[in-house]
N, C-alpha and C. Protein backbone atom coordinates (compact mmCIF):
# COMPACT_ATOMS: atom_id res chain seq x y z
N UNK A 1 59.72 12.60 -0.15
CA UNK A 1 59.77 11.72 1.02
C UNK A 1 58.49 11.88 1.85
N UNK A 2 58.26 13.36 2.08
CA UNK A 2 56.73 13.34 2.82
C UNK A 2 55.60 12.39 1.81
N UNK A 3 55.04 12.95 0.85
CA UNK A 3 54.44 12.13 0.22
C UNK A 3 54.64 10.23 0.73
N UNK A 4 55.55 9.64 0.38
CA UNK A 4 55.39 8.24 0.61
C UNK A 4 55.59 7.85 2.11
N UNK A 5 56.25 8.97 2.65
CA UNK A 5 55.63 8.97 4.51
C UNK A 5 54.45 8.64 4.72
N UNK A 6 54.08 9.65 4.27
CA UNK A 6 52.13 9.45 4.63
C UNK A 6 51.46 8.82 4.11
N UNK A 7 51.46 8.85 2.75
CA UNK A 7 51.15 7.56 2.17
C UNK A 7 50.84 5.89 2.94
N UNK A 8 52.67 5.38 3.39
CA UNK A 8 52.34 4.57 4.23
C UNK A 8 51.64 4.31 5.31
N UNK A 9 51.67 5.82 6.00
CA UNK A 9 50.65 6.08 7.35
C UNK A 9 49.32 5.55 7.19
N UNK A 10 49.01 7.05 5.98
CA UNK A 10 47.85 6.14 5.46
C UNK A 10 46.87 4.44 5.46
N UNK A 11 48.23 4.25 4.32
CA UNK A 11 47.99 2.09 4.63
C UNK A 11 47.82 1.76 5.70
N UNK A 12 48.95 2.20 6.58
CA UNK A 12 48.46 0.81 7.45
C UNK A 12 47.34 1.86 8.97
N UNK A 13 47.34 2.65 8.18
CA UNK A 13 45.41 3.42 9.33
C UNK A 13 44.80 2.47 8.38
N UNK A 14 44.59 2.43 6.86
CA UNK A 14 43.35 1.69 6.52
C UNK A 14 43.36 -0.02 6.85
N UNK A 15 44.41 -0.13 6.96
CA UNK A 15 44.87 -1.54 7.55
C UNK A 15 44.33 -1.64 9.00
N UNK A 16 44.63 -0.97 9.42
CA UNK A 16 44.04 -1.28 10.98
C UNK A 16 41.77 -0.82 11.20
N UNK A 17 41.93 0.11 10.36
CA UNK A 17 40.40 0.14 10.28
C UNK A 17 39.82 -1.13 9.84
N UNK A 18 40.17 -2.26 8.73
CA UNK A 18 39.73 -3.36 8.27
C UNK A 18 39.70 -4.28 9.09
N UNK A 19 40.68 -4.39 10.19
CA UNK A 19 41.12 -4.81 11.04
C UNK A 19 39.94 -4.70 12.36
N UNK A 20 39.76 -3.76 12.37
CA UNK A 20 38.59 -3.31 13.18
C UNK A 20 37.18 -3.98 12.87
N UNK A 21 37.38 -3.42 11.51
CA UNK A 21 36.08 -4.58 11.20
C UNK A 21 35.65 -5.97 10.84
N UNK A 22 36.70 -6.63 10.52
CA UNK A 22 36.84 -8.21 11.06
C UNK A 22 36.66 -8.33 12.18
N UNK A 23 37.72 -7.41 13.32
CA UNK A 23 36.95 -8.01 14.80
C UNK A 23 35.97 -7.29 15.42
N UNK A 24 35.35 -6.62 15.22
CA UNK A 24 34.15 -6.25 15.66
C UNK A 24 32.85 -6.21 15.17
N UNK A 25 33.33 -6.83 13.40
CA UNK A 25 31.70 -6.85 13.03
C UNK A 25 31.78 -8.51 12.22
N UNK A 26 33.13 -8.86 11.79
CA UNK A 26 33.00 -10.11 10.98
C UNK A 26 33.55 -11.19 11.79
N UNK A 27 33.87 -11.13 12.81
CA UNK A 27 34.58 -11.61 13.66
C UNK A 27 34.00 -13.65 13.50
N UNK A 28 32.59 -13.36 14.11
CA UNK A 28 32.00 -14.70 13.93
C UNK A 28 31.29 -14.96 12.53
N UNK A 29 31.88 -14.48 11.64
CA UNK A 29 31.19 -14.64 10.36
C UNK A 29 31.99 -15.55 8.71
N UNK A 30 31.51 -16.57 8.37
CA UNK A 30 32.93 -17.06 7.58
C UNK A 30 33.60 -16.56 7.23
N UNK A 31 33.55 -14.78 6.76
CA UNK A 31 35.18 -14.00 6.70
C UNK A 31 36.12 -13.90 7.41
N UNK A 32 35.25 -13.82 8.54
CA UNK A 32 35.90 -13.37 10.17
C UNK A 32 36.74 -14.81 10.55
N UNK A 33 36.23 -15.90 10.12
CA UNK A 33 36.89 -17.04 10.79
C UNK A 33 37.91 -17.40 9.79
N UNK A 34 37.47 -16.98 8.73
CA UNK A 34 38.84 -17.59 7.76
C UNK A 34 40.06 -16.44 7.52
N UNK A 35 39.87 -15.32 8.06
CA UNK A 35 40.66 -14.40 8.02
C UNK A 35 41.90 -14.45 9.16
N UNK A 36 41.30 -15.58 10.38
CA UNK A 36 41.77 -15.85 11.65
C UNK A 36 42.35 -17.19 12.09
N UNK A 37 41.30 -18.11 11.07
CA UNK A 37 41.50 -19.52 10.87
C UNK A 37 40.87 -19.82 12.13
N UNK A 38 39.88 -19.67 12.46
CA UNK A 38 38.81 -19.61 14.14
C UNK A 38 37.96 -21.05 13.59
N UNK A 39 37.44 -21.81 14.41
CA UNK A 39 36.26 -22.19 14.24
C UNK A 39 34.75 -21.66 14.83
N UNK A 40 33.86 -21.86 14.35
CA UNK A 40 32.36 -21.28 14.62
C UNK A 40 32.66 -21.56 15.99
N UNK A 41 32.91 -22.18 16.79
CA UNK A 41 32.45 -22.67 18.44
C UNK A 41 33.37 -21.62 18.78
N UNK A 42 35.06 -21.67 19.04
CA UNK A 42 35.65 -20.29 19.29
C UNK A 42 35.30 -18.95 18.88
N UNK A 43 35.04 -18.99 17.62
CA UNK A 43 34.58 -17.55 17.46
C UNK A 43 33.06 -16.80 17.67
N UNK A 44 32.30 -17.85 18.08
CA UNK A 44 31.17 -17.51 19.11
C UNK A 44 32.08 -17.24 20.48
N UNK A 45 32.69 -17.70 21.05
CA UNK A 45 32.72 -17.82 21.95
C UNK A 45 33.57 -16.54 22.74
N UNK A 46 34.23 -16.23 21.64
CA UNK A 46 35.25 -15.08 21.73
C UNK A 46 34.65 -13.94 21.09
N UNK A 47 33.73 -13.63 20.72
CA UNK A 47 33.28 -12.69 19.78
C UNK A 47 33.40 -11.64 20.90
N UNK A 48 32.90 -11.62 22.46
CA UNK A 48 32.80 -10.14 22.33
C UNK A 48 34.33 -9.31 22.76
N UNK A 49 34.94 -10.60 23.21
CA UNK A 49 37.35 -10.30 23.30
C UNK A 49 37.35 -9.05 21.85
N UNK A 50 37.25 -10.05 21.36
CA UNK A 50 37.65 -9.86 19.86
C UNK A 50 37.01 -8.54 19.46
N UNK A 51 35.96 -8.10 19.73
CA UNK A 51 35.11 -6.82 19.43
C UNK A 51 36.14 -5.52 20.11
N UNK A 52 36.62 -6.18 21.34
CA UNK A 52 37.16 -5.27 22.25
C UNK A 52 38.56 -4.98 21.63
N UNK A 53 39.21 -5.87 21.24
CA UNK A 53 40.41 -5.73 19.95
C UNK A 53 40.57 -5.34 19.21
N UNK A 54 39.39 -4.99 18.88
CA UNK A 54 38.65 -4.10 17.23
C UNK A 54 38.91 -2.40 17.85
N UNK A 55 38.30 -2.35 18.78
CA UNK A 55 38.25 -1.34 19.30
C UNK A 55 39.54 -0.48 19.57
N UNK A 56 40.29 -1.45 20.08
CA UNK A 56 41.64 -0.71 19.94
C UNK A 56 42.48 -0.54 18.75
N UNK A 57 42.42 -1.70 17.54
CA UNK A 57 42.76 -1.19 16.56
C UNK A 57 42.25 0.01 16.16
N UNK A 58 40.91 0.27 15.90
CA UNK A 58 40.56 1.46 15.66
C UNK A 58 41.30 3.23 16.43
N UNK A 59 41.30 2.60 17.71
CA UNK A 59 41.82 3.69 17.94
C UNK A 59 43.54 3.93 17.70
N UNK A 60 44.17 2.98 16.76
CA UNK A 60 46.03 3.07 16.54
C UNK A 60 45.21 3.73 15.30
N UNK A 61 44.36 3.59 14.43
CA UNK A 61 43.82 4.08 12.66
C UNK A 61 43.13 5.58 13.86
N UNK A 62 42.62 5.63 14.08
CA UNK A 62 42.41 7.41 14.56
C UNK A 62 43.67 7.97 14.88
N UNK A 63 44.38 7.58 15.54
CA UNK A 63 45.62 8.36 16.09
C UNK A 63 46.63 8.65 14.40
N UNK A 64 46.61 7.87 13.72
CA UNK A 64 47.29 7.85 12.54
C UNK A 64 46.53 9.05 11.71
N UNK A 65 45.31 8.75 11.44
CA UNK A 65 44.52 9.70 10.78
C UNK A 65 45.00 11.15 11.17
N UNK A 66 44.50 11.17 12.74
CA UNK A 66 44.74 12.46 13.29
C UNK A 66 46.05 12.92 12.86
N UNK A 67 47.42 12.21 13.07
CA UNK A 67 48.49 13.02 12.45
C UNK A 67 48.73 13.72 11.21
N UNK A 68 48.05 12.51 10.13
CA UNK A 68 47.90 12.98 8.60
C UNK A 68 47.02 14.37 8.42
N UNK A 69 46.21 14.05 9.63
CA UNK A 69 45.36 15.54 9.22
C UNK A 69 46.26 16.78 9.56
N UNK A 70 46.51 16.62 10.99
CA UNK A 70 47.44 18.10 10.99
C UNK A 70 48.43 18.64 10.09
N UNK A 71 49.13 17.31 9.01
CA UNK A 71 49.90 18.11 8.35
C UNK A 71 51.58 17.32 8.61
N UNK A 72 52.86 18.05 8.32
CA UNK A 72 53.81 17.91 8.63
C UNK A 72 53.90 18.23 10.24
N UNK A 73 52.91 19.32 11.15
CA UNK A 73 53.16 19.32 12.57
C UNK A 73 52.42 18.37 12.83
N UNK A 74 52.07 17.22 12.78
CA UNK A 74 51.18 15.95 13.06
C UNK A 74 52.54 14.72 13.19
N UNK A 75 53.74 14.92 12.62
CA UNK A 75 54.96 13.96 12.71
C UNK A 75 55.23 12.70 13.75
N UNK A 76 55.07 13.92 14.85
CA UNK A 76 55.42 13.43 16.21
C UNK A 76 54.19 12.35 16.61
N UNK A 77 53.00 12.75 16.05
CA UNK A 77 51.83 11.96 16.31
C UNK A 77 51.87 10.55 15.92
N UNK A 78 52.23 10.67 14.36
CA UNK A 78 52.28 9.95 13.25
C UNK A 78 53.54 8.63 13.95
N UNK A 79 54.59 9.28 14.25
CA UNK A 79 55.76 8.21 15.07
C UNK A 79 55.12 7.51 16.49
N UNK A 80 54.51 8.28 17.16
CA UNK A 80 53.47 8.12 18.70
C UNK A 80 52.98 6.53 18.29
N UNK A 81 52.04 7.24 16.64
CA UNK A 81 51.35 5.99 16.92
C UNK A 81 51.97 4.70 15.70
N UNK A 82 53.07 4.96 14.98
CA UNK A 82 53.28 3.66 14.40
C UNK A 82 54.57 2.93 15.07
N UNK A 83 54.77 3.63 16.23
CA UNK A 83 55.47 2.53 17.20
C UNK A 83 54.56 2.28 17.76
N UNK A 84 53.58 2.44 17.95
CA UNK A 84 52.46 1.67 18.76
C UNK A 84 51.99 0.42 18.30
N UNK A 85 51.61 0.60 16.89
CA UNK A 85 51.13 -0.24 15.69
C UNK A 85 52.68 -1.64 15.96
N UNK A 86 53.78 -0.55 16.02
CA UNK A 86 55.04 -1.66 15.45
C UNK A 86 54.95 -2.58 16.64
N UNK A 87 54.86 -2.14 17.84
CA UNK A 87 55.08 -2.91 19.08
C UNK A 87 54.26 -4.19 19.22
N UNK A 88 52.95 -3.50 18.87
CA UNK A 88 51.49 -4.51 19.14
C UNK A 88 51.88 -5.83 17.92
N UNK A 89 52.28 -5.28 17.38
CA UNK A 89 52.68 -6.48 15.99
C UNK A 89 53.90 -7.16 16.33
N UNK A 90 54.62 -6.70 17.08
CA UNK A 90 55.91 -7.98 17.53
C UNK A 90 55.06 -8.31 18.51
N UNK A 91 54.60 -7.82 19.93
CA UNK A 91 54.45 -8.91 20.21
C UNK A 91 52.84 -9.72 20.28
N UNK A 92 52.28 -9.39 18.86
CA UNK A 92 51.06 -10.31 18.47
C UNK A 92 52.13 -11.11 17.48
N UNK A 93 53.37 -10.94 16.76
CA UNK A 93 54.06 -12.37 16.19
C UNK A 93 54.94 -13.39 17.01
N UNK A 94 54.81 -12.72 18.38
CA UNK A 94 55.49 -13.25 19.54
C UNK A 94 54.90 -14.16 20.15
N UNK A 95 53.21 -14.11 20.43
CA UNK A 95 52.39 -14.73 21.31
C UNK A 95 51.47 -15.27 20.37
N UNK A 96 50.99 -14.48 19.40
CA UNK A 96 50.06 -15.34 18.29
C UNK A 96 50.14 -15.93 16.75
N UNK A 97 50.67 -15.02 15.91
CA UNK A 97 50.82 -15.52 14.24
C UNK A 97 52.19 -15.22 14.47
N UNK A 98 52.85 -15.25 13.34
CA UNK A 98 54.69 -14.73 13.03
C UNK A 98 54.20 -14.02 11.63
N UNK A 99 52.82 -14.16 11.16
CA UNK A 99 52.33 -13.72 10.28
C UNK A 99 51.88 -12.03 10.92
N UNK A 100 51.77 -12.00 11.58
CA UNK A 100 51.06 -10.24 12.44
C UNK A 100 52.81 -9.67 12.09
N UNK A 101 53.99 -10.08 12.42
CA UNK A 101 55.17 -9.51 11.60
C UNK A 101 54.99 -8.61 10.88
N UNK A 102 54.62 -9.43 9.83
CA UNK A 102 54.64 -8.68 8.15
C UNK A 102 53.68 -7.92 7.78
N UNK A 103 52.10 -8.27 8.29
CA UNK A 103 51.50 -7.50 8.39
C UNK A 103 50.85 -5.97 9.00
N UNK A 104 51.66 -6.00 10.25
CA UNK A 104 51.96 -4.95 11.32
C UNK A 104 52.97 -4.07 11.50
N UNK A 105 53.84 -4.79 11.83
CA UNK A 105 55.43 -4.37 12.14
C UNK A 105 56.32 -3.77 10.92
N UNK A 106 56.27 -4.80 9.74
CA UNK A 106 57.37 -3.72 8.55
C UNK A 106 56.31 -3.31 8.18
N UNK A 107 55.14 -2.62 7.54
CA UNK A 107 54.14 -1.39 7.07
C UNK A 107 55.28 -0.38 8.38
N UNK A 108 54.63 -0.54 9.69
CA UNK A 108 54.68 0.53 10.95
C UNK A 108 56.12 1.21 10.53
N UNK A 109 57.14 0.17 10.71
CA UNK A 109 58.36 0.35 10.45
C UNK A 109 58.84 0.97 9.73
N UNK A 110 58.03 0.99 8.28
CA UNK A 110 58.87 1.41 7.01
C UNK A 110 58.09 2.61 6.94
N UNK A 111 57.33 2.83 7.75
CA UNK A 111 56.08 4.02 7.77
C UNK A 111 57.48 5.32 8.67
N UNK A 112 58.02 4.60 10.30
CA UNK A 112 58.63 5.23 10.75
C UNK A 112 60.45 5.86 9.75
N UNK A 113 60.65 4.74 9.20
CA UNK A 113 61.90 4.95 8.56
C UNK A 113 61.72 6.19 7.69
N UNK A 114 60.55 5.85 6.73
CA UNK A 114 60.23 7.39 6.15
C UNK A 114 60.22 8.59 6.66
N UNK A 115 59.80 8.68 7.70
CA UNK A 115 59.24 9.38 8.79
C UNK A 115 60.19 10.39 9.22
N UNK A 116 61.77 9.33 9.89
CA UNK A 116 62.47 10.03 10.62
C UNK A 116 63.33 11.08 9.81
N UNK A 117 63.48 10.80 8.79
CA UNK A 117 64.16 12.35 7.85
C UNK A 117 63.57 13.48 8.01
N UNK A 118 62.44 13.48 8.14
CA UNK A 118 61.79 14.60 7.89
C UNK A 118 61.33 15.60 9.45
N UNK A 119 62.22 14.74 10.49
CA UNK A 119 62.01 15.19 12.10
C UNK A 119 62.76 16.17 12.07
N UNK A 120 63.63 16.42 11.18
CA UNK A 120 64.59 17.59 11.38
C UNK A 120 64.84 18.28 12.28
């Protein structure tokens, strides 16, 4: 169970690092817009929002990292931050895609479900 705990942790830290770098480095770039469905005029226009969005993804993929590193005493970290991840993803399928759902929320989710056995 630890194994595919972390595992998932894992994913969705590298998920949110990619994430990071769509919005902070591809943001206005045809990856960046088709990854978002943006046009060139919005995503000039929003580029440096969007950088700042990046930024915080990055820091839900550090907080994740950091738990994996400590180990099994990293748990509490690891839950800290994929309800963080889970939250930001309901309500980014609340206010923006219904697609941020599936991509955010069940990873976070199924990351925590693993998770909670092992709180003992």
């Amino acid at each position: 169970m630890r194994i595919a705990a972390d595992l998932v942790t894992a994913l969705v830290a590298a998920l949110h690092i990619y994430i990071l770098v769509l919005e902070m480095f591809w943001w206005d770039t045809p990856k960046g817009r088709k990854a978002f469905g943006l046009t060139p005029e919005f995503s000039a226009a929003t580029k440096v929002l969007a950088a700042n969005q990046g930024l915080y993804n990055g820091f839900l993929a550090a907080g994740l990292v950091w738990g994996l590193w400590l180990g099994p005493a990293g748990d509490a970290v690891k839950v800290f931050f994929l309800l963080c991840v889970a939250v930001a993803g309901l309500y980014g399928a609340a206010t923006a895609s219904k697609r941020i759902l599936f991509v955010q929320t069940v990873p976070a989710a199924l990351g925590l479900a693993l998770l909670f056995p092992l709180r003992g």
